[in-house]
C-alpha atoms as a PDB file:
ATOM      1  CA  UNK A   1       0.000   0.000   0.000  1.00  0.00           C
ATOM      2  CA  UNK A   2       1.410   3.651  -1.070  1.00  0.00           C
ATOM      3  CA  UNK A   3       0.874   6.154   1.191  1.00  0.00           C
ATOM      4  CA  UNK A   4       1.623   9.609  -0.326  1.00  0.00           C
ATOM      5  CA  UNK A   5       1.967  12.043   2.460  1.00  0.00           C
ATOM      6  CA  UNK A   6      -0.108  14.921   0.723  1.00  0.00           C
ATOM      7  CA  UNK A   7      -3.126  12.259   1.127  1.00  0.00           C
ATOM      8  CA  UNK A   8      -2.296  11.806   4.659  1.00  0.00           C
ATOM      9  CA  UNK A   9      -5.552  13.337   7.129  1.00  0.00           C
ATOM     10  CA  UNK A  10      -3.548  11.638  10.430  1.00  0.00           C
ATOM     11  CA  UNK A  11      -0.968  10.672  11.148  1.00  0.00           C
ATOM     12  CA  UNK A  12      -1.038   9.134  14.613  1.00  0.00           C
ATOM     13  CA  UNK A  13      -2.793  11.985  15.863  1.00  0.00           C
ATOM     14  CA  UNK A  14      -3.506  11.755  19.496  1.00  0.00           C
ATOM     15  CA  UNK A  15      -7.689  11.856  19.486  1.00  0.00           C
ATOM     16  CA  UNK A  16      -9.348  11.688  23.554  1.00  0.00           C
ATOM     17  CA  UNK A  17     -11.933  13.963  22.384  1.00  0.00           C
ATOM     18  CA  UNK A  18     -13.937  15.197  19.457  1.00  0.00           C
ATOM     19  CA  UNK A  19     -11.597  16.703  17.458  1.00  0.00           C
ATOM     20  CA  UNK A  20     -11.034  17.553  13.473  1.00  0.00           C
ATOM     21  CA  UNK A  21      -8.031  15.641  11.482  1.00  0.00           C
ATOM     22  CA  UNK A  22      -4.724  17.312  12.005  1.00  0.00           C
ATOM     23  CA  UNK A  23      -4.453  17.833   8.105  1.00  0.00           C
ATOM     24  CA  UNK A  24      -7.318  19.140   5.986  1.00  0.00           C
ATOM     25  CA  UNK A  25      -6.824  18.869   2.455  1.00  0.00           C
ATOM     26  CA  UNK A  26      -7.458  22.106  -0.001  1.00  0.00           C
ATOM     27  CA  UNK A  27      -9.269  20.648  -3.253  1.00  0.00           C
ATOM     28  CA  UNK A  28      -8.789  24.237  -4.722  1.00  0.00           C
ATOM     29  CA  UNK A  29     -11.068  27.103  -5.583  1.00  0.00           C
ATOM     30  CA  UNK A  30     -11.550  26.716  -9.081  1.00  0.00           C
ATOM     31  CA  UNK A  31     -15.282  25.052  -8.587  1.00  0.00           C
ATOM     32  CA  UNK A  32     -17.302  25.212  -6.112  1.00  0.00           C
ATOM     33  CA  UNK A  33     -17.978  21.446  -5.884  1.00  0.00           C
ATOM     34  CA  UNK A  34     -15.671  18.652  -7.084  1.00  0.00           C
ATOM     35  CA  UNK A  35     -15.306  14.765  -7.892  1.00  0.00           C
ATOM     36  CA  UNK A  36     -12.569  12.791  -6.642  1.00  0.00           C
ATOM     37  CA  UNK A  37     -11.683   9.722  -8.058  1.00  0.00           C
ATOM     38  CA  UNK A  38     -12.919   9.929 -11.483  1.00  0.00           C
ATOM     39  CA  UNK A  39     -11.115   7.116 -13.427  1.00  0.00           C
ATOM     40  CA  UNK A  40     -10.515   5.004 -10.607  1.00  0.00           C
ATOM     41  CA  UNK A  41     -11.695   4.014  -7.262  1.00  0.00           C
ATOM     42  CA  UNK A  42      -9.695   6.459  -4.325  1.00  0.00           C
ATOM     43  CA  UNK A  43      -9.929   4.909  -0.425  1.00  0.00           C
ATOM     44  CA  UNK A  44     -10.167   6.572   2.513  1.00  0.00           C
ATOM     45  CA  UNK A  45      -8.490   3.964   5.340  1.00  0.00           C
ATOM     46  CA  UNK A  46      -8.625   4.533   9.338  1.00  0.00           C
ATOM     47  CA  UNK A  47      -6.881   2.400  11.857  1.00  0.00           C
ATOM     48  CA  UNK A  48      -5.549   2.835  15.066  1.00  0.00           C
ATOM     49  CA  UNK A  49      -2.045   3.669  15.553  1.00  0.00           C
ATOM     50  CA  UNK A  50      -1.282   3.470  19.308  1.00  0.00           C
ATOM     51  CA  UNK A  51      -4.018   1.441  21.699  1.00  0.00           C
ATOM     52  CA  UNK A  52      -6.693   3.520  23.052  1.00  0.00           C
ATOM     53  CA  UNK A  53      -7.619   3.594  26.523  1.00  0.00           C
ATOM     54  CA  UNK A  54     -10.290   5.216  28.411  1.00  0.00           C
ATOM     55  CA  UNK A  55     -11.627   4.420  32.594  1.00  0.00           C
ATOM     56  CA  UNK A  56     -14.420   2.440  31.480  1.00  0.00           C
ATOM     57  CA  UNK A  57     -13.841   0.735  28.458  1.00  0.00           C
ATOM     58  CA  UNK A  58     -16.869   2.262  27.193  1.00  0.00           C
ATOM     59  CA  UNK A  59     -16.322   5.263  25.063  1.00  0.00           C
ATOM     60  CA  UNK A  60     -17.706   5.251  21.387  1.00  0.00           C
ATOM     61  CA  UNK A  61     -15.750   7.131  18.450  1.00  0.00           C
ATOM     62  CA  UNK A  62     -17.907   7.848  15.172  1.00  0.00           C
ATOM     63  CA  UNK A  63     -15.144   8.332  12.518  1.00  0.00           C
ATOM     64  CA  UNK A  64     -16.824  10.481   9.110  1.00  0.00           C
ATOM     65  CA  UNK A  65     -15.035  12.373   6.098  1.00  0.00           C
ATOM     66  CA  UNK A  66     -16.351  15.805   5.709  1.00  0.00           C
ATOM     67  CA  UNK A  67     -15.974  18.912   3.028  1.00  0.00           C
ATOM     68  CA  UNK A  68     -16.624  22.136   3.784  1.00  0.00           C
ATOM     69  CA  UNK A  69     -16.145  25.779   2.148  1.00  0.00           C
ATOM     70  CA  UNK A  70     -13.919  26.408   5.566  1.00  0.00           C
ATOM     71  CA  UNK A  71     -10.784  24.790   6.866  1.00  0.00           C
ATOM     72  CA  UNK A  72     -12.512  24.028  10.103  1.00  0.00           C
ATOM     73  CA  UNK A  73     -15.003  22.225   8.505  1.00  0.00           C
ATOM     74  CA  UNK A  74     -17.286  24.245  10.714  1.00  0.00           C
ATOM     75  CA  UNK A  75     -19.663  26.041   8.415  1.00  0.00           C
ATOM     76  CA  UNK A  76     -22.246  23.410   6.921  1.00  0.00           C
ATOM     77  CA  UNK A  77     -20.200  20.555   6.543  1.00  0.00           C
ATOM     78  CA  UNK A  78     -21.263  17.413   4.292  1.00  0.00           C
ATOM     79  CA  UNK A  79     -20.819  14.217   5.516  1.00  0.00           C
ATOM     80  CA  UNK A  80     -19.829  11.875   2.997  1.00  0.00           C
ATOM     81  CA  UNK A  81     -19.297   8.686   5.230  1.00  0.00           C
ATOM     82  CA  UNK A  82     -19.744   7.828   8.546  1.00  0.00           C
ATOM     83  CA  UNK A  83     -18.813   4.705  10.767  1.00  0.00           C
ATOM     84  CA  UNK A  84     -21.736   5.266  13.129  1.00  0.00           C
ATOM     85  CA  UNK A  85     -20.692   5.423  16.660  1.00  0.00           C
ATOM     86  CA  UNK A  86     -18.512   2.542  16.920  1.00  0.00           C
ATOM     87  CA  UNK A  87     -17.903   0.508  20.181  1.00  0.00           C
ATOM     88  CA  UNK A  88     -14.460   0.593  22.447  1.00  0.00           C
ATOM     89  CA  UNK A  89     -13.523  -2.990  21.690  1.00  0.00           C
ATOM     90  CA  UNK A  90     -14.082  -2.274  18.176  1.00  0.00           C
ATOM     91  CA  UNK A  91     -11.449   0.435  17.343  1.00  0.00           C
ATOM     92  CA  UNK A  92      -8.955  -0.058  20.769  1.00  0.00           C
ATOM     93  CA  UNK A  93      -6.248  -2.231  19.523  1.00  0.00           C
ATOM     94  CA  UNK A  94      -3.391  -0.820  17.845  1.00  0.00           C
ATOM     95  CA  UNK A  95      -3.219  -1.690  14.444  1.00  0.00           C
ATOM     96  CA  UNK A  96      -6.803  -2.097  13.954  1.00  0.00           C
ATOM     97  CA  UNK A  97      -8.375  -1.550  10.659  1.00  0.00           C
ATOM     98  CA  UNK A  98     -11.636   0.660  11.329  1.00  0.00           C
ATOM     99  CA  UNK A  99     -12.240   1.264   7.806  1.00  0.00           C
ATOM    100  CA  UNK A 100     -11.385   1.092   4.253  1.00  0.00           C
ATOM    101  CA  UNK A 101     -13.907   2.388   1.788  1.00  0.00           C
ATOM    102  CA  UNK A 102     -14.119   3.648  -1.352  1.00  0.00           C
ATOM    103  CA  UNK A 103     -14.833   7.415  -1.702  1.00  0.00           C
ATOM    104  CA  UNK A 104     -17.968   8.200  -3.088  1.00  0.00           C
ATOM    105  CA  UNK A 105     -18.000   8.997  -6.436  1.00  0.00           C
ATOM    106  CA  UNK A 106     -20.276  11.859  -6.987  1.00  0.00           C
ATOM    107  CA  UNK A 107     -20.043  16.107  -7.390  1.00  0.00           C
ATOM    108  CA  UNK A 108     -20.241  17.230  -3.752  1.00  0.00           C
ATOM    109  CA  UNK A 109     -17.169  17.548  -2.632  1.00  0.00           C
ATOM    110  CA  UNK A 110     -16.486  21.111  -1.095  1.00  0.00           C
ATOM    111  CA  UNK A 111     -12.973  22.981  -0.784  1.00  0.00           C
ATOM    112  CA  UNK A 112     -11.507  21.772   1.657  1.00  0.00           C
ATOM    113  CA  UNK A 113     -12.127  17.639   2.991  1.00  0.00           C
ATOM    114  CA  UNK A 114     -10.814  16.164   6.502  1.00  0.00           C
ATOM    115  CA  UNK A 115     -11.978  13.621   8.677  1.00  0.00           C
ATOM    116  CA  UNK A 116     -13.825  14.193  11.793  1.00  0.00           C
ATOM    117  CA  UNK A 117     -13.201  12.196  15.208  1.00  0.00           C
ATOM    118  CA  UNK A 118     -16.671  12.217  16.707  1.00  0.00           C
ATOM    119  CA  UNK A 119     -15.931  11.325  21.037  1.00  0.00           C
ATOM    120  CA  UNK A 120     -18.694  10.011  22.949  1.00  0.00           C
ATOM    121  CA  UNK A 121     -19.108   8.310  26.596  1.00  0.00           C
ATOM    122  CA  UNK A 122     -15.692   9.014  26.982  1.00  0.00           C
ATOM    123  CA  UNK A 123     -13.428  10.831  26.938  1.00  0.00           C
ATOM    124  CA  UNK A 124     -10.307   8.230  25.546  1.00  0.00           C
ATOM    125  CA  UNK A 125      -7.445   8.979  28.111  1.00  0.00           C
ATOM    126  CA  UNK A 126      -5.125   8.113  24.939  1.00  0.00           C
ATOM    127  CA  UNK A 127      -5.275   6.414  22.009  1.00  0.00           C
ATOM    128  CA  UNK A 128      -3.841   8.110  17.573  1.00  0.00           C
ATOM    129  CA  UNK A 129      -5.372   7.287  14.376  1.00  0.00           C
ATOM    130  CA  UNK A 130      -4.257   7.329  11.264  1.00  0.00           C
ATOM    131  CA  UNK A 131      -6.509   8.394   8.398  1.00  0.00           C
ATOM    132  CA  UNK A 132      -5.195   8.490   4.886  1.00  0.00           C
ATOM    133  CA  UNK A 133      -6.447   8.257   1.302  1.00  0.00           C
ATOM    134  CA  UNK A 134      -5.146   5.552  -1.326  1.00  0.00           C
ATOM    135  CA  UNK A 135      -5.324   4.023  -4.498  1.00  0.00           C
ATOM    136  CA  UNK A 136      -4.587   0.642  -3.208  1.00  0.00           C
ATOM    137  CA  UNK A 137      -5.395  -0.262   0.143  1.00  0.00           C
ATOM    138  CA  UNK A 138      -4.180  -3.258   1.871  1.00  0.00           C
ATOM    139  CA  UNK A 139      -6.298  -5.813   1.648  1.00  0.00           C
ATOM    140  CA  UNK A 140      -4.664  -9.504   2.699  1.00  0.00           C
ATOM    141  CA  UNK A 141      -5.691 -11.211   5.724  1.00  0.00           C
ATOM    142  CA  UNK A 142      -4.546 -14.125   6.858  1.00  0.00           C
ATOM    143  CA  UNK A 143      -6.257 -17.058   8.186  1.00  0.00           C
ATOM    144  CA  UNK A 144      -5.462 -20.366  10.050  1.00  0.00           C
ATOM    145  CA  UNK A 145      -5.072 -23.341   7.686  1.00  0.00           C
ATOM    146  CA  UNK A 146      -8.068 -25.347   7.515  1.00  0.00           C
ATOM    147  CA  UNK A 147      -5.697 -28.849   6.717  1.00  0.00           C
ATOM    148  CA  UNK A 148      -3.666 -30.762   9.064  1.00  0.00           C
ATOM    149  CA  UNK A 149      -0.238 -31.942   7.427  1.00  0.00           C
END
């Protein structure tokens, strides 16, 4: 998997509350809405970099990738995925895959595009994410053999 550092929302940025990703990516001003991906599939992958921990083993994340006409992604921003709020046990470990998906392929993206840590029931007394986009995500798993030799 190629992961071009332009592309990159988070890099193991530290998320115990609701926060915005530490990079927000500018699609440029020349429309007002755009399409990403045209001639190919782009995916937008989350995982967990460094375990998460909070004093109950009960707070829920929602990960979602936003655009906006504002770097903050504050003014009206459209959601364009969403996890739902996801369970502790779910997202915890480090090196757990929350999502790969392929973007949407449509014209409503706005400006400027981040991802959006949504913290509930918590807050996560530590725990980073990564959140990137790619043109090939990872996609082996491997699995016990099912044969005795």
């Amino acid at each position: 998997m190629i992961i071009d550092g332009e592309n990159e929302f988070s890099d193991a940025q530290a998320v115990t509350s609701t926060a915005i990703s530490t990079n927000v990516m500018d699609l440029g001003a020349t429309n007002t809405l755009k399409n990403l991906g045209n001639g190919g599939p782009i995916y937008l992958v989350i995982q967990t970099q460094t375990t998460c921990t909070d004093t109950g083993s009960d707070a829920t994340v929602t990960f979602s990738l936003e655009s906006d006409s504002t770097t903050n992604l504050a003014t009206s921003p459209t959601v364009h995925w969403t996890s739902g709020a996801l369970a502790f046990a779910t997202y915890a470990t480090a090196g757990t895959r929350v999502a790969t998906i392929a973007l949407p392929w449509s014209k409503t993206y706005e400006r400027y595009l981040g991802v959006r840590y949504t913290v509930a029931s918590g807050p996560l007394t530590a725990g980073a994410f990564d959140a990137f986009l790619t043109l090939d995500p990872q996609a082996y798993d491997s699995y016990a053999n099912n044969y005795v030799v």
